[in-house]
Protein backbone atom coordinates (compact mmCIF):
# COMPACT_ATOMS: atom_id res chain seq x y z
CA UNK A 1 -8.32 -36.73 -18.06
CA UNK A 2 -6.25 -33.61 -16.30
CA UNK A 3 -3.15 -32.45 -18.36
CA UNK A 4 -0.14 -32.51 -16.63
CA UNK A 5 0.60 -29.12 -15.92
CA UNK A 6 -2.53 -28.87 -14.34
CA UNK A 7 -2.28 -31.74 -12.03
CA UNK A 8 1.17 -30.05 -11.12
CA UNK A 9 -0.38 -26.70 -10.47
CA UNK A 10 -2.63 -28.16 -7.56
CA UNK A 11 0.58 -30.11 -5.74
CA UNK A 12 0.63 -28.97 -2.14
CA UNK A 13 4.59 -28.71 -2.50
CA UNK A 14 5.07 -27.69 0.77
CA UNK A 15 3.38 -30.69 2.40
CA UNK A 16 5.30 -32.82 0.20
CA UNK A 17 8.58 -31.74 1.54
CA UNK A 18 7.30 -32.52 5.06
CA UNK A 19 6.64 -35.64 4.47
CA UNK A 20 9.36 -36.71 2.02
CA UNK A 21 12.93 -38.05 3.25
CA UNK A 22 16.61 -36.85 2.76
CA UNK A 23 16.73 -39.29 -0.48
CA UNK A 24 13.36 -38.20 -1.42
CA UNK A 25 13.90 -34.45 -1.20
CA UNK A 26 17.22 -34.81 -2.93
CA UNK A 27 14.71 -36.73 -6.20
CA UNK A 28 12.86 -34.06 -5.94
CA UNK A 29 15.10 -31.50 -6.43
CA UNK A 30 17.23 -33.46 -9.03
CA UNK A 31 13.93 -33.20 -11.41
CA UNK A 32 13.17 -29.70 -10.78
CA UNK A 33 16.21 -27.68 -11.21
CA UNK A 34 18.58 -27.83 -14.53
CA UNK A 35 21.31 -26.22 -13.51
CA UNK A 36 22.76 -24.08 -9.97
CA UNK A 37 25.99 -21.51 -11.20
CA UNK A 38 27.81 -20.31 -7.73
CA UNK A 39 28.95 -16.74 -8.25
CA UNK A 40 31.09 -15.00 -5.38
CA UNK A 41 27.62 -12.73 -4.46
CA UNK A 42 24.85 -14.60 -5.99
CA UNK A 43 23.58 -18.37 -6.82
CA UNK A 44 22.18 -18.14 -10.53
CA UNK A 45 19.72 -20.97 -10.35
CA UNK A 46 17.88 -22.67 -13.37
CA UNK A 47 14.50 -24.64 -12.74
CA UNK A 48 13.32 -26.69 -15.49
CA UNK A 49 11.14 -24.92 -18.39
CA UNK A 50 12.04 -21.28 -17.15
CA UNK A 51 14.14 -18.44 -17.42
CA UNK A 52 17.38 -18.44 -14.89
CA UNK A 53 16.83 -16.57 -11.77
CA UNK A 54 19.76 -14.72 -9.71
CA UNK A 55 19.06 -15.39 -6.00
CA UNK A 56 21.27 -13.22 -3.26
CA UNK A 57 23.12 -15.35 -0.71
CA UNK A 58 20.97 -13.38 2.14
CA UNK A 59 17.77 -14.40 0.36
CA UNK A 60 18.51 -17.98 0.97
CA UNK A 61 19.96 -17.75 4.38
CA UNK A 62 23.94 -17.37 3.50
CA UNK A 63 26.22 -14.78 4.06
CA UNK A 64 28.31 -13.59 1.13
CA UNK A 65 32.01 -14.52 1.28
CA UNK A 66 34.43 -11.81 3.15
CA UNK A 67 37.41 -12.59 1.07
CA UNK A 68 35.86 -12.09 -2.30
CA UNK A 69 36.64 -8.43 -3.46
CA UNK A 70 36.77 -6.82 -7.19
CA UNK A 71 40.47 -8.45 -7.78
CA UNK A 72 39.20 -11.94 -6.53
CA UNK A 73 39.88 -14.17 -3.29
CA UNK A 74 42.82 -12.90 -0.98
């Protein structure tokens, strides 16, 4: 019998996605990640079992907000 982190290891995530639906998707991304912070120039994003990454709006396809500046939002 194959342990489970194994089993995960060979998932062909990316065919997954294709096929799955909005609701599915969403299921999907409810189990993986813990926790998303919004900062004013960064996500810091949280996956389950591992160490929180910072990810760069630009990274992800999102500009960074004009108005934020050192003082805050004007």
């Amino acid at each position: 019998m194959r342990k489970w982190p194994g089993i995960l290891a060979d998932l062909d995530m990316d065919a997954i996605w294709a096929e799955a639906d909005e609701r599915e998707r969403r299921v999907l991304i409810e189990n993986l990640l813990e926790w998303i912070k919004v900062f004013p120039d960064h996500l810091e994003v949280k996956v389950m079992g591992s160490p929180p990454i910072n990810v760069h709006y630009s990274e992800v396809g999102l500009k960074v907000p004009e108005n934020v500046g050192v003082e805050g939002p004007t």
